[in-house]
PDB file of N, CA and C in Angstrom:
ATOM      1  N   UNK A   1       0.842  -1.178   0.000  1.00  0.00           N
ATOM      2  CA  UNK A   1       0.000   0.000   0.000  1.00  0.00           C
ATOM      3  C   UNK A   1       0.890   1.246   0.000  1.00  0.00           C
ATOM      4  N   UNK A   2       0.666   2.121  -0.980  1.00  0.00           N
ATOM      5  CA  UNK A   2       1.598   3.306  -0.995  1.00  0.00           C
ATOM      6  C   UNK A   2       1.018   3.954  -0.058  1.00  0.00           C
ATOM      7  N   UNK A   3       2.366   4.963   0.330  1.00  0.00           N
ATOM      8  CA  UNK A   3       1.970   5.906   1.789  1.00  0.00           C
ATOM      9  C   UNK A   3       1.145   6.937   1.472  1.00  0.00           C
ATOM     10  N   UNK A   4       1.216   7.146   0.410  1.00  0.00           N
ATOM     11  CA  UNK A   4      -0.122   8.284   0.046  1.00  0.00           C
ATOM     12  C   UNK A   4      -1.633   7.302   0.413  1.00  0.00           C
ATOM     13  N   UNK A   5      -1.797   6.464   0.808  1.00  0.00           N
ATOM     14  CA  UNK A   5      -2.925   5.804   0.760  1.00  0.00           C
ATOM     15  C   UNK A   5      -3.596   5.960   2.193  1.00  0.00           C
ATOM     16  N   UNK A   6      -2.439   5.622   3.250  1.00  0.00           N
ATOM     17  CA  UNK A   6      -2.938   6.089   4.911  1.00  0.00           C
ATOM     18  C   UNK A   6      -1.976   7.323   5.173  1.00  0.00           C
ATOM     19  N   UNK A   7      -1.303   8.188   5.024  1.00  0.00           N
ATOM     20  CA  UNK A   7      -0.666   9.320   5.343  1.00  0.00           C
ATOM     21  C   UNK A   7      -1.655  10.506   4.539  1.00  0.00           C
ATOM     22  N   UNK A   8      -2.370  11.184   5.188  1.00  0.00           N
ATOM     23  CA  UNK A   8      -2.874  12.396   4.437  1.00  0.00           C
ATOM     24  C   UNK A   8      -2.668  13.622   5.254  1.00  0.00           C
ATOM     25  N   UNK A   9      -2.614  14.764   4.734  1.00  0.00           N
ATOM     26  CA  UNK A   9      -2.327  16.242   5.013  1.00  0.00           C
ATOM     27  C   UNK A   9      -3.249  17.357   4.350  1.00  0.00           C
ATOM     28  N   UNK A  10      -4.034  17.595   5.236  1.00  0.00           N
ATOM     29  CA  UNK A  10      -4.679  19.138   4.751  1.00  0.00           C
ATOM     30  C   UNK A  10      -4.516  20.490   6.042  1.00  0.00           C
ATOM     31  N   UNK A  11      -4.727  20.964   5.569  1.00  0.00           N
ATOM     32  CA  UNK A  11      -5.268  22.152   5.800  1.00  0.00           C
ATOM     33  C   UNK A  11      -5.711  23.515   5.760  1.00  0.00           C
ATOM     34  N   UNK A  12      -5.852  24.527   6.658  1.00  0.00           N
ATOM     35  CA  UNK A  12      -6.978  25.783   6.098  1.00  0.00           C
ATOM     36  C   UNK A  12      -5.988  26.598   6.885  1.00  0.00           C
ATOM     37  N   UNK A  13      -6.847  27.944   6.798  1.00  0.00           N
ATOM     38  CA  UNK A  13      -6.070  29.067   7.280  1.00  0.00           C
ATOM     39  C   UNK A  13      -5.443  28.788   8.900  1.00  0.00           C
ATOM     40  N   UNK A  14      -6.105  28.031   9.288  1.00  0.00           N
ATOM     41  CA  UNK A  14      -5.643  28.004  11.296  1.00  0.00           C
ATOM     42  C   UNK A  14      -4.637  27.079  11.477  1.00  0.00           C
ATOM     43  N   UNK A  15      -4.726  25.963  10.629  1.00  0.00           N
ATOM     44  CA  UNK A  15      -3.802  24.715  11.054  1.00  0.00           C
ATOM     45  C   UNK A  15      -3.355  23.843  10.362  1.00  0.00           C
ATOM     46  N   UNK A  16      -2.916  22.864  10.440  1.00  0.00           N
ATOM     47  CA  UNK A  16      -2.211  21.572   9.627  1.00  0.00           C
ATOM     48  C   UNK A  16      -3.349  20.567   9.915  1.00  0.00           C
ATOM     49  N   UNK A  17      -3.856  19.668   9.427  1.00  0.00           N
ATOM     50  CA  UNK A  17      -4.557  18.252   9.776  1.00  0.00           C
ATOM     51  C   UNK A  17      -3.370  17.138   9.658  1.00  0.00           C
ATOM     52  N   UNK A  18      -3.152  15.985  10.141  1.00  0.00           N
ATOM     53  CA  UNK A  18      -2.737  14.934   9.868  1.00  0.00           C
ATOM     54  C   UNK A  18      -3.676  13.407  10.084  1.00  0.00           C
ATOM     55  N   UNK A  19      -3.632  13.133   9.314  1.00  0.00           N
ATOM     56  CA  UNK A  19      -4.637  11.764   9.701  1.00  0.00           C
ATOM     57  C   UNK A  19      -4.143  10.360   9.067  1.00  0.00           C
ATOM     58  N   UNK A  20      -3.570   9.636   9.976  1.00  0.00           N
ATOM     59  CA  UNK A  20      -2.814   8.918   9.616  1.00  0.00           C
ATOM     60  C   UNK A  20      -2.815   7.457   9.856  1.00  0.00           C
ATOM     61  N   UNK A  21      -2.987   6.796   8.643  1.00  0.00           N
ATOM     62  CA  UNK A  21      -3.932   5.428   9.141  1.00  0.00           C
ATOM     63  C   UNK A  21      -3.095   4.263   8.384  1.00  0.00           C
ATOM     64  N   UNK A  22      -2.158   3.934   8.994  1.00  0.00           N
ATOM     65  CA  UNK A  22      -0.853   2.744   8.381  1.00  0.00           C
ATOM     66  C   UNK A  22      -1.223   1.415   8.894  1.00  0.00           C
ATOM     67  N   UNK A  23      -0.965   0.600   7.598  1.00  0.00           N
ATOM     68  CA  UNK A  23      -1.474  -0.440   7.460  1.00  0.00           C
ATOM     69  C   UNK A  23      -1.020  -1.446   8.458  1.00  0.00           C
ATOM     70  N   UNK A  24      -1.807  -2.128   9.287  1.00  0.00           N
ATOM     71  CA  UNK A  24      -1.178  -3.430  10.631  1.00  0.00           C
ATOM     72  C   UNK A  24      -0.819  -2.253  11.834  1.00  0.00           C
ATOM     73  N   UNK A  25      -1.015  -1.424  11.602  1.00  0.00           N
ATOM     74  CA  UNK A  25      -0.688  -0.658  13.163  1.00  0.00           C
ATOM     75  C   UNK A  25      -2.093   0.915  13.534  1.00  0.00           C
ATOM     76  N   UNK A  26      -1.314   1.157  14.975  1.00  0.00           N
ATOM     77  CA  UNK A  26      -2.619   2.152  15.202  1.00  0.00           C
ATOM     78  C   UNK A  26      -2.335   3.193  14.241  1.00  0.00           C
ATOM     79  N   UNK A  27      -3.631   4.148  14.373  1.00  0.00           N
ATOM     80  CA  UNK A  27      -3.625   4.943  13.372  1.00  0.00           C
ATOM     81  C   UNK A  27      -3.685   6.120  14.792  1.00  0.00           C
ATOM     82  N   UNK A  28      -3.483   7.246  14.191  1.00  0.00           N
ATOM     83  CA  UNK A  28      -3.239   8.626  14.337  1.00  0.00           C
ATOM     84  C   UNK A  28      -3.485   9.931  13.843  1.00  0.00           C
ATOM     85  N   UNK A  29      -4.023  11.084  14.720  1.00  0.00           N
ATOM     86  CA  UNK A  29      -4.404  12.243  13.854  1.00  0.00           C
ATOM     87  C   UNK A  29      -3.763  13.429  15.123  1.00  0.00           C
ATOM     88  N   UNK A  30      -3.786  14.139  14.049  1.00  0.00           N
ATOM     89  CA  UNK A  30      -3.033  15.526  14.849  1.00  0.00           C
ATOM     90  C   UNK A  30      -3.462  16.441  14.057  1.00  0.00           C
ATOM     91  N   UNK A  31      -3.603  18.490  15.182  1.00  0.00           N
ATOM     92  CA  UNK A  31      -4.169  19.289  14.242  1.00  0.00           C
ATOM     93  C   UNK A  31      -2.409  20.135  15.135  1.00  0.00           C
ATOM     94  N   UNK A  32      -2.110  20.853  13.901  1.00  0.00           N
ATOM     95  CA  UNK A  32      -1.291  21.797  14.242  1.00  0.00           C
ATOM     96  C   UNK A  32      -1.484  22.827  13.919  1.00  0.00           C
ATOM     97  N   UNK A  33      -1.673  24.030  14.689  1.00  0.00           N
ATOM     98  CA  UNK A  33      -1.524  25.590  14.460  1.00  0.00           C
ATOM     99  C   UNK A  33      -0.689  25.818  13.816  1.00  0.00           C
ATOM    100  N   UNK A  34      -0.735  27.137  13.057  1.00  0.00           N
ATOM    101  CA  UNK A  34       0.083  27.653  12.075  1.00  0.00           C
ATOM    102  C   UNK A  34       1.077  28.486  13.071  1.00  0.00           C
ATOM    103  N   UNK A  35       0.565  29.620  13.714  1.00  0.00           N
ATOM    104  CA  UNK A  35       0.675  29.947  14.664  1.00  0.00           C
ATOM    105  C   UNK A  35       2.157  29.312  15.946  1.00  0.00           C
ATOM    106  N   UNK A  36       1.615  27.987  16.337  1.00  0.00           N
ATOM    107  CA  UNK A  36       2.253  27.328  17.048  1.00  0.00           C
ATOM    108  C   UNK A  36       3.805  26.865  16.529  1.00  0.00           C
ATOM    109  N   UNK A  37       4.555  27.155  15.322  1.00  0.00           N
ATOM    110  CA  UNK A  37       5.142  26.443  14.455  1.00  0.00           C
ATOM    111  C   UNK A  37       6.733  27.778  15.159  1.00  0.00           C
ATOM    112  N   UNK A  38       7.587  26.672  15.140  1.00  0.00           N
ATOM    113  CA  UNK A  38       8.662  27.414  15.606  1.00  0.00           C
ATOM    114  C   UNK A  38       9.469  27.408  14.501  1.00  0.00           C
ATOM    115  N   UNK A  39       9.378  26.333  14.246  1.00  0.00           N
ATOM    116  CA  UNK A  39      10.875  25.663  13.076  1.00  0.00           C
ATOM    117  C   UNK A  39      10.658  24.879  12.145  1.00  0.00           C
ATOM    118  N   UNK A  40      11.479  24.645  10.915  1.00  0.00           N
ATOM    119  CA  UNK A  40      10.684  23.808  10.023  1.00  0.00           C
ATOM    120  C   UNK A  40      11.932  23.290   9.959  1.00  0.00           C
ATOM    121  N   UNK A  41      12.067  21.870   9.129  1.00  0.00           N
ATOM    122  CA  UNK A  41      13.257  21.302   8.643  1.00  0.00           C
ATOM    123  C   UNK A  41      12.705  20.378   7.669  1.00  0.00           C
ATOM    124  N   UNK A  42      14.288  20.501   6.978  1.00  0.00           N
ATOM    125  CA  UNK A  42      13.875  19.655   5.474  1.00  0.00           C
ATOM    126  C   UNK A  42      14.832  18.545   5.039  1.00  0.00           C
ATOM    127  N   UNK A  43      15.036  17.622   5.316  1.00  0.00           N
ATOM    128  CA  UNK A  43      15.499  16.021   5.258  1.00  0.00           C
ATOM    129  C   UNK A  43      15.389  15.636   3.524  1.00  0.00           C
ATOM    130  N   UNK A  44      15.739  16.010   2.654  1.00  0.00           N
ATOM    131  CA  UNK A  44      16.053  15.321   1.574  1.00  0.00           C
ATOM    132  C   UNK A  44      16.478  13.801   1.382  1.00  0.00           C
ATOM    133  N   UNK A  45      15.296  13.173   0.740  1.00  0.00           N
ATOM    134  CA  UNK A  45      15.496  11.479   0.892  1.00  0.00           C
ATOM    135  C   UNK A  45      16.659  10.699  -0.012  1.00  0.00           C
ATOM    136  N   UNK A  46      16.731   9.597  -0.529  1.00  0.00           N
ATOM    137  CA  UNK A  46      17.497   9.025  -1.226  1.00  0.00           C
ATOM    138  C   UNK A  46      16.895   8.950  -2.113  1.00  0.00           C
ATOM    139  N   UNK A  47      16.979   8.098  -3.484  1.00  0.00           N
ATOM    140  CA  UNK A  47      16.232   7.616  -4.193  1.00  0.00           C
ATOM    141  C   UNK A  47      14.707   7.123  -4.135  1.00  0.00           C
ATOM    142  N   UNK A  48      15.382   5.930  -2.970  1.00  0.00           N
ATOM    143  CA  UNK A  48      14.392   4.973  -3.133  1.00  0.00           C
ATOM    144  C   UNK A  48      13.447   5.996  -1.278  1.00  0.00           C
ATOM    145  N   UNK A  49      13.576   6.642  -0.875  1.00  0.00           N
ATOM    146  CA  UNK A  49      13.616   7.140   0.172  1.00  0.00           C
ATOM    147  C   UNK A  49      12.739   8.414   0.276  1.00  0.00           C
ATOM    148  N   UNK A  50      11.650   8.530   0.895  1.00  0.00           N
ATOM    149  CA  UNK A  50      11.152  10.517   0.248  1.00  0.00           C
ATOM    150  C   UNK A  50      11.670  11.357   1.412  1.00  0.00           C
ATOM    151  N   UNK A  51      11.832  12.468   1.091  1.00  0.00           N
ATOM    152  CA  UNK A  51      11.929  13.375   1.465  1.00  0.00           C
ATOM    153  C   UNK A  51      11.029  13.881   2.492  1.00  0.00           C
ATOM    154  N   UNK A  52      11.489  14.540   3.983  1.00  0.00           N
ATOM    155  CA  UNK A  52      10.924  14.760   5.040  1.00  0.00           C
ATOM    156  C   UNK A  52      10.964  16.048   5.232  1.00  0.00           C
ATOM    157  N   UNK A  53       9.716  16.777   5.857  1.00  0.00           N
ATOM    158  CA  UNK A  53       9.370  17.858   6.190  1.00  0.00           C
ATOM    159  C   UNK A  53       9.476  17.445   8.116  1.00  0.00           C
ATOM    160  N   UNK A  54      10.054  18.279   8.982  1.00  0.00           N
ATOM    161  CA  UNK A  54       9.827  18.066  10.128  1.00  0.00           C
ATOM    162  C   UNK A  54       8.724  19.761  10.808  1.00  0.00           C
ATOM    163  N   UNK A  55       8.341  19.581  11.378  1.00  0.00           N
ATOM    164  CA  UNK A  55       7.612  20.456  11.822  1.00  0.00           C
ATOM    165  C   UNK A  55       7.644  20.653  13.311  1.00  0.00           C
ATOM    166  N   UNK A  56       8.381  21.581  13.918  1.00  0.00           N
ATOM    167  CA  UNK A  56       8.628  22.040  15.229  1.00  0.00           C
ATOM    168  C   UNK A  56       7.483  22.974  15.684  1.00  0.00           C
ATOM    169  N   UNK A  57       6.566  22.482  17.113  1.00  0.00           N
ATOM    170  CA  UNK A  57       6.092  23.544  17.438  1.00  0.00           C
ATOM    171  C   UNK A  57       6.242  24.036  19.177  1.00  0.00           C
ATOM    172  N   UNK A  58       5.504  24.800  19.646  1.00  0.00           N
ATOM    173  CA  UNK A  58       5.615  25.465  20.707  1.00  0.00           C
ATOM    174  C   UNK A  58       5.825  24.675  21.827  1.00  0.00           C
ATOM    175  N   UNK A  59       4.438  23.890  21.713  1.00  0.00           N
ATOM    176  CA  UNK A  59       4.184  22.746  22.662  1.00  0.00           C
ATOM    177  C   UNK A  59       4.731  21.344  23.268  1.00  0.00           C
ATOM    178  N   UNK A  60       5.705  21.105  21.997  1.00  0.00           N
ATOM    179  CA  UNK A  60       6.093  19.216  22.034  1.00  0.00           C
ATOM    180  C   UNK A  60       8.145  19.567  22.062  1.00  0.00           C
ATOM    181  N   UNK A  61       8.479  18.896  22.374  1.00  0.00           N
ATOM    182  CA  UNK A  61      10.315  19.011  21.967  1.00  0.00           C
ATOM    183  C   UNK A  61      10.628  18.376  21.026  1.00  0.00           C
ATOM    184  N   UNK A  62       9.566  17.731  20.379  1.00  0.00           N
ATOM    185  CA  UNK A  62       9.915  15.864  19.458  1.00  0.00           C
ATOM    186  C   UNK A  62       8.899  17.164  18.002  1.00  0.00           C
ATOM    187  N   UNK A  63       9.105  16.213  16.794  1.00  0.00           N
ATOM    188  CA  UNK A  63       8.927  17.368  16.080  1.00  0.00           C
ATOM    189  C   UNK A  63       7.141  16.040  15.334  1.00  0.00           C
ATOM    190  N   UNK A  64       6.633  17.329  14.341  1.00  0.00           N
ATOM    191  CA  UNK A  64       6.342  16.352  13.303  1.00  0.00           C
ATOM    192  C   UNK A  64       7.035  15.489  12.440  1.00  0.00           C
ATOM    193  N   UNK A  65       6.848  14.613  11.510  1.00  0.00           N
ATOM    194  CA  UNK A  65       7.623  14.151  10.332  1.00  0.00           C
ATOM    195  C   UNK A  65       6.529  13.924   9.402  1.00  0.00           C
ATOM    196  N   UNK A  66       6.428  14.803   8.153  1.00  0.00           N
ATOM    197  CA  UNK A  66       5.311  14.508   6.949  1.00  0.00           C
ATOM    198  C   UNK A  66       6.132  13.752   6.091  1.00  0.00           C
ATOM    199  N   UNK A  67       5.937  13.020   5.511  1.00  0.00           N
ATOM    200  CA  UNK A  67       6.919  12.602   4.046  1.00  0.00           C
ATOM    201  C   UNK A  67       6.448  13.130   2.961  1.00  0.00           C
ATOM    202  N   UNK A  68       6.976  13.426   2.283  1.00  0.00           N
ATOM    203  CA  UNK A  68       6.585  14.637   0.627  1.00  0.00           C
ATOM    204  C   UNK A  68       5.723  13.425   0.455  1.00  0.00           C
ATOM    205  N   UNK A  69       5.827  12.398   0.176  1.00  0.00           N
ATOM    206  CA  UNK A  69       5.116  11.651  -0.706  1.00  0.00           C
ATOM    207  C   UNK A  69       3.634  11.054  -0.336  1.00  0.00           C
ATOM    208  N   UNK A  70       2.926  11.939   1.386  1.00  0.00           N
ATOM    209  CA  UNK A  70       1.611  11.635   1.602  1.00  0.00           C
ATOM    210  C   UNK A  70       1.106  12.672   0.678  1.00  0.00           C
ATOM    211  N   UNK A  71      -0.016  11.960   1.160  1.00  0.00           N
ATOM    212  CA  UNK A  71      -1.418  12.741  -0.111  1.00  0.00           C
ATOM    213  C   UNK A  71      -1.499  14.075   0.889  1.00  0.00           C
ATOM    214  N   UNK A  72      -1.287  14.939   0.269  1.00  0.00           N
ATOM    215  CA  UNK A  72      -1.465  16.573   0.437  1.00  0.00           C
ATOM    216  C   UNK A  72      -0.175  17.624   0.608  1.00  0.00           C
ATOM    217  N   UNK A  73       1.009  16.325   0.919  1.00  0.00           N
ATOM    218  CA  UNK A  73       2.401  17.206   1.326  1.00  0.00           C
ATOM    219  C   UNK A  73       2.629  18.427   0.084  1.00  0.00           C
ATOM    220  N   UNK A  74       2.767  17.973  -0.759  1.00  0.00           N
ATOM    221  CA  UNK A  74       3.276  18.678  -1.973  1.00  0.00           C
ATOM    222  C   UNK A  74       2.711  20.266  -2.037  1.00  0.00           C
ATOM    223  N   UNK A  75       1.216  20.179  -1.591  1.00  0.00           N
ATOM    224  CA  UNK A  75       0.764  20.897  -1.388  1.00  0.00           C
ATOM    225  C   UNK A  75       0.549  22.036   0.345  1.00  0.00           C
ATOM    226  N   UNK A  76       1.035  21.310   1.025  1.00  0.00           N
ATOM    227  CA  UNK A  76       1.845  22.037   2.116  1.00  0.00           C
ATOM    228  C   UNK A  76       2.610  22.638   2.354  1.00  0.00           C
ATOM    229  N   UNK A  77       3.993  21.666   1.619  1.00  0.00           N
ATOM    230  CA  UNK A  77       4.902  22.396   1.487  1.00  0.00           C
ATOM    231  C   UNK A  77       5.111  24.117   0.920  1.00  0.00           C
ATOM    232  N   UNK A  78       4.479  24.055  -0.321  1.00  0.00           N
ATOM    233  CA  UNK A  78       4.220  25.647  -0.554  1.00  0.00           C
ATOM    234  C   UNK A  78       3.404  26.589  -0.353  1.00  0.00           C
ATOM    235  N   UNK A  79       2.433  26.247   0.940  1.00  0.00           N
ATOM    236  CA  UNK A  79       1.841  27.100   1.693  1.00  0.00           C
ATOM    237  C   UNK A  79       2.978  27.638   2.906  1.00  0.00           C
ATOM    238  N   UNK A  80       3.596  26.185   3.175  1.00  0.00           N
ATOM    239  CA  UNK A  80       5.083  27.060   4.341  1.00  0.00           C
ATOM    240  C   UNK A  80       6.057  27.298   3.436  1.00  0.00           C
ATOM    241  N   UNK A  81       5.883  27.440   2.477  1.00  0.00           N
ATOM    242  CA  UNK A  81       6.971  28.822   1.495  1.00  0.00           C
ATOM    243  C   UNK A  81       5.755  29.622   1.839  1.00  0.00           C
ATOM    244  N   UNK A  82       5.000  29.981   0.831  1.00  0.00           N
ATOM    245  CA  UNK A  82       4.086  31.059   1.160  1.00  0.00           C
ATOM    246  C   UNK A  82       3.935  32.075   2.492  1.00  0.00           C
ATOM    247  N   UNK A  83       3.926  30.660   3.274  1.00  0.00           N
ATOM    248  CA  UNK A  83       3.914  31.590   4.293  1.00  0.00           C
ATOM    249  C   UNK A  83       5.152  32.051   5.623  1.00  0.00           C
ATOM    250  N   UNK A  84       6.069  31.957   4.714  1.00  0.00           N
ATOM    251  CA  UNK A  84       7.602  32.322   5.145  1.00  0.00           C
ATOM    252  C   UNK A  84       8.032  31.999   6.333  1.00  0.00           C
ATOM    253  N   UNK A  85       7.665  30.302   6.331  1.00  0.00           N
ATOM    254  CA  UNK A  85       7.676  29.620   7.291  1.00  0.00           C
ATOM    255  C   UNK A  85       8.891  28.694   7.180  1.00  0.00           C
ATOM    256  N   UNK A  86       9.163  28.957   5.760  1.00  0.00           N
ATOM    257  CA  UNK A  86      10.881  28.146   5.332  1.00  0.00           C
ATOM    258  C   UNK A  86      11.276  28.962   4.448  1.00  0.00           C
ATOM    259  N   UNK A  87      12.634  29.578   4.205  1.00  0.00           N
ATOM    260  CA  UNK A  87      13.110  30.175   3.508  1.00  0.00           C
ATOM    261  C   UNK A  87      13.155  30.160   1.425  1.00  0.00           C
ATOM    262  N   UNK A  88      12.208  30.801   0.835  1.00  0.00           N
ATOM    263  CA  UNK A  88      12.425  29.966  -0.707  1.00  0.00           C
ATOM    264  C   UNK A  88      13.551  29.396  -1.106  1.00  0.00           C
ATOM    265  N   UNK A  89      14.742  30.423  -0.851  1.00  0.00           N
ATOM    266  CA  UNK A  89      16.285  30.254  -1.704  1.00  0.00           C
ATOM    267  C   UNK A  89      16.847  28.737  -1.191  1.00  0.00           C
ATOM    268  N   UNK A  90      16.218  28.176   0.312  1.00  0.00           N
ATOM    269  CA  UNK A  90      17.068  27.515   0.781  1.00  0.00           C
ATOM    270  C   UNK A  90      15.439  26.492   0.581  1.00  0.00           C
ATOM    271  N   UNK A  91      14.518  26.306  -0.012  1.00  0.00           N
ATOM    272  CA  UNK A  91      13.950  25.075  -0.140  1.00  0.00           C
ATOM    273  C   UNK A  91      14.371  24.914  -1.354  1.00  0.00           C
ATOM    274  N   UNK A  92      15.174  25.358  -2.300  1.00  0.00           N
ATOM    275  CA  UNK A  92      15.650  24.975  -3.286  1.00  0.00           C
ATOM    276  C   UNK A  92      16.858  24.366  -3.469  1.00  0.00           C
ATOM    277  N   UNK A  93      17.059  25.145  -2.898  1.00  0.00           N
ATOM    278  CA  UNK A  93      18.828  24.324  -2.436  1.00  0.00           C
ATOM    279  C   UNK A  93      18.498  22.973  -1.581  1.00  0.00           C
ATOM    280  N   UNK A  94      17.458  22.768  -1.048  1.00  0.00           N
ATOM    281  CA  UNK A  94      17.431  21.798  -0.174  1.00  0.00           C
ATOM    282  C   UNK A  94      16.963  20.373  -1.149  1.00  0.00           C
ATOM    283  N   UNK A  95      15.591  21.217  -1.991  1.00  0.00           N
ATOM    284  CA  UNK A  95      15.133  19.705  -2.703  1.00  0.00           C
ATOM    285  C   UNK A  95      15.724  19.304  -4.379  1.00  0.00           C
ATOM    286  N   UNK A  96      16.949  20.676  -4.108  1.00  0.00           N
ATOM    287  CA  UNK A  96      18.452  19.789  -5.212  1.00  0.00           C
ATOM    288  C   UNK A  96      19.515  19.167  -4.463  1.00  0.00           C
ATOM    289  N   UNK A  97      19.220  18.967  -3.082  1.00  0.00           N
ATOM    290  CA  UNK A  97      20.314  18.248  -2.576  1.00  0.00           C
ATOM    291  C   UNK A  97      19.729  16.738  -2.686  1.00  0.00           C
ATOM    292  N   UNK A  98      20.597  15.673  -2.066  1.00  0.00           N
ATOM    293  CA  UNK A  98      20.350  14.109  -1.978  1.00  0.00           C
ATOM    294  C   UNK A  98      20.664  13.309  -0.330  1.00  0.00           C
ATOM    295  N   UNK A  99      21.196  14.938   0.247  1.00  0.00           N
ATOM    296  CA  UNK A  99      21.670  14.562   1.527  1.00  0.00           C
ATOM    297  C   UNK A  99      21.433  15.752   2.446  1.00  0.00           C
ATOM    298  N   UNK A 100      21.562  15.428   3.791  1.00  0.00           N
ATOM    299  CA  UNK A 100      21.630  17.274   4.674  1.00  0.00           C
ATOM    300  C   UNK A 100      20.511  17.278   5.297  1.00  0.00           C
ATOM    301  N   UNK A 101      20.495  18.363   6.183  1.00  0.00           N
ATOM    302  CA  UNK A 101      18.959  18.945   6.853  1.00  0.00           C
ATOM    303  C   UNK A 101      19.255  20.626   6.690  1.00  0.00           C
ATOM    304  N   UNK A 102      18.469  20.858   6.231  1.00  0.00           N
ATOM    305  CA  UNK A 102      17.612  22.466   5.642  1.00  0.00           C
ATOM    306  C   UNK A 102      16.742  22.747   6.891  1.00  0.00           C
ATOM    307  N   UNK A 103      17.213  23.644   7.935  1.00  0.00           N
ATOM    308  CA  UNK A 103      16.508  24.375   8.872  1.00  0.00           C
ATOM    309  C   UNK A 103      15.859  25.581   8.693  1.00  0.00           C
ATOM    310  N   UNK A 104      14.810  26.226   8.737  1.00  0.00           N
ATOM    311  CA  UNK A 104      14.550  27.915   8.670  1.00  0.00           C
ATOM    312  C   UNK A 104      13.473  27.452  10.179  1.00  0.00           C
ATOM    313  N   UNK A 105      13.551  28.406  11.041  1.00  0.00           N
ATOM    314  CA  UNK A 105      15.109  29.511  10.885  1.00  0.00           C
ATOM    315  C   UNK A 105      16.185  29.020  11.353  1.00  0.00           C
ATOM    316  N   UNK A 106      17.323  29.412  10.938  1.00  0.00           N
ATOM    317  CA  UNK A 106      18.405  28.397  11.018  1.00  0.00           C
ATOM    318  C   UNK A 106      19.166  28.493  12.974  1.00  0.00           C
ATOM    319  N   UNK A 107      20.182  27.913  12.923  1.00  0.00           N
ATOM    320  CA  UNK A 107      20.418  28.015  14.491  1.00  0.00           C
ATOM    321  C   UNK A 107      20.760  29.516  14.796  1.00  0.00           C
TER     322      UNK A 107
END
């Protein structure tokens, strides 16, 4: 079962949705404020590997982890460009790399 199948991502002006329903294990949902968001980071995968969005917020020390490749990331991701929640110059540099972590804002 591809991960776009139980990994999904939406959301609206207030927050993030996650709803997350993987196959043989519990499932999971989370709402995150936009608001609440300290830090973002960007994990560039391997090949065979996708690429990770981490999502730091106010409340937790442990972060999110979206993988580009659930159903809605793609479309997340450039709402946190949009909303200058990760730097443009450096999500580019990040998803031409093959290795590294891409922080905004950085240390």
């Amino acid at each position: 079962m591809e991960l776009s199948a139980w990994f999904k991502v939406k959301f609206d002006e207030k927050s993030i949705y996650l709803d997350v329903r993987p196959p043989n294990r519990e499932g999971w949902d989370a709402e995150i404020h936009w608001q609440d968001i300290v830090r973002i980071c960007f994990v560039p995968g391997s090949l065979f590997e996708p690429d990770d969005i981490y999502i730091f917020i106010k409340q937790r020390p442990e972060s999110f982890v979206i993988p580009t490749e659930a159903d809605g990331a793609a479309n997340l991701w450039s709402q946190i460009i949009n909303r200058g929640l990760f730097d443009a110059k450096l999500a580019i540099e990040a998803a031409t790399s093959t290795e590294g972590l891409f922080c905004w804002p950085p240390d």
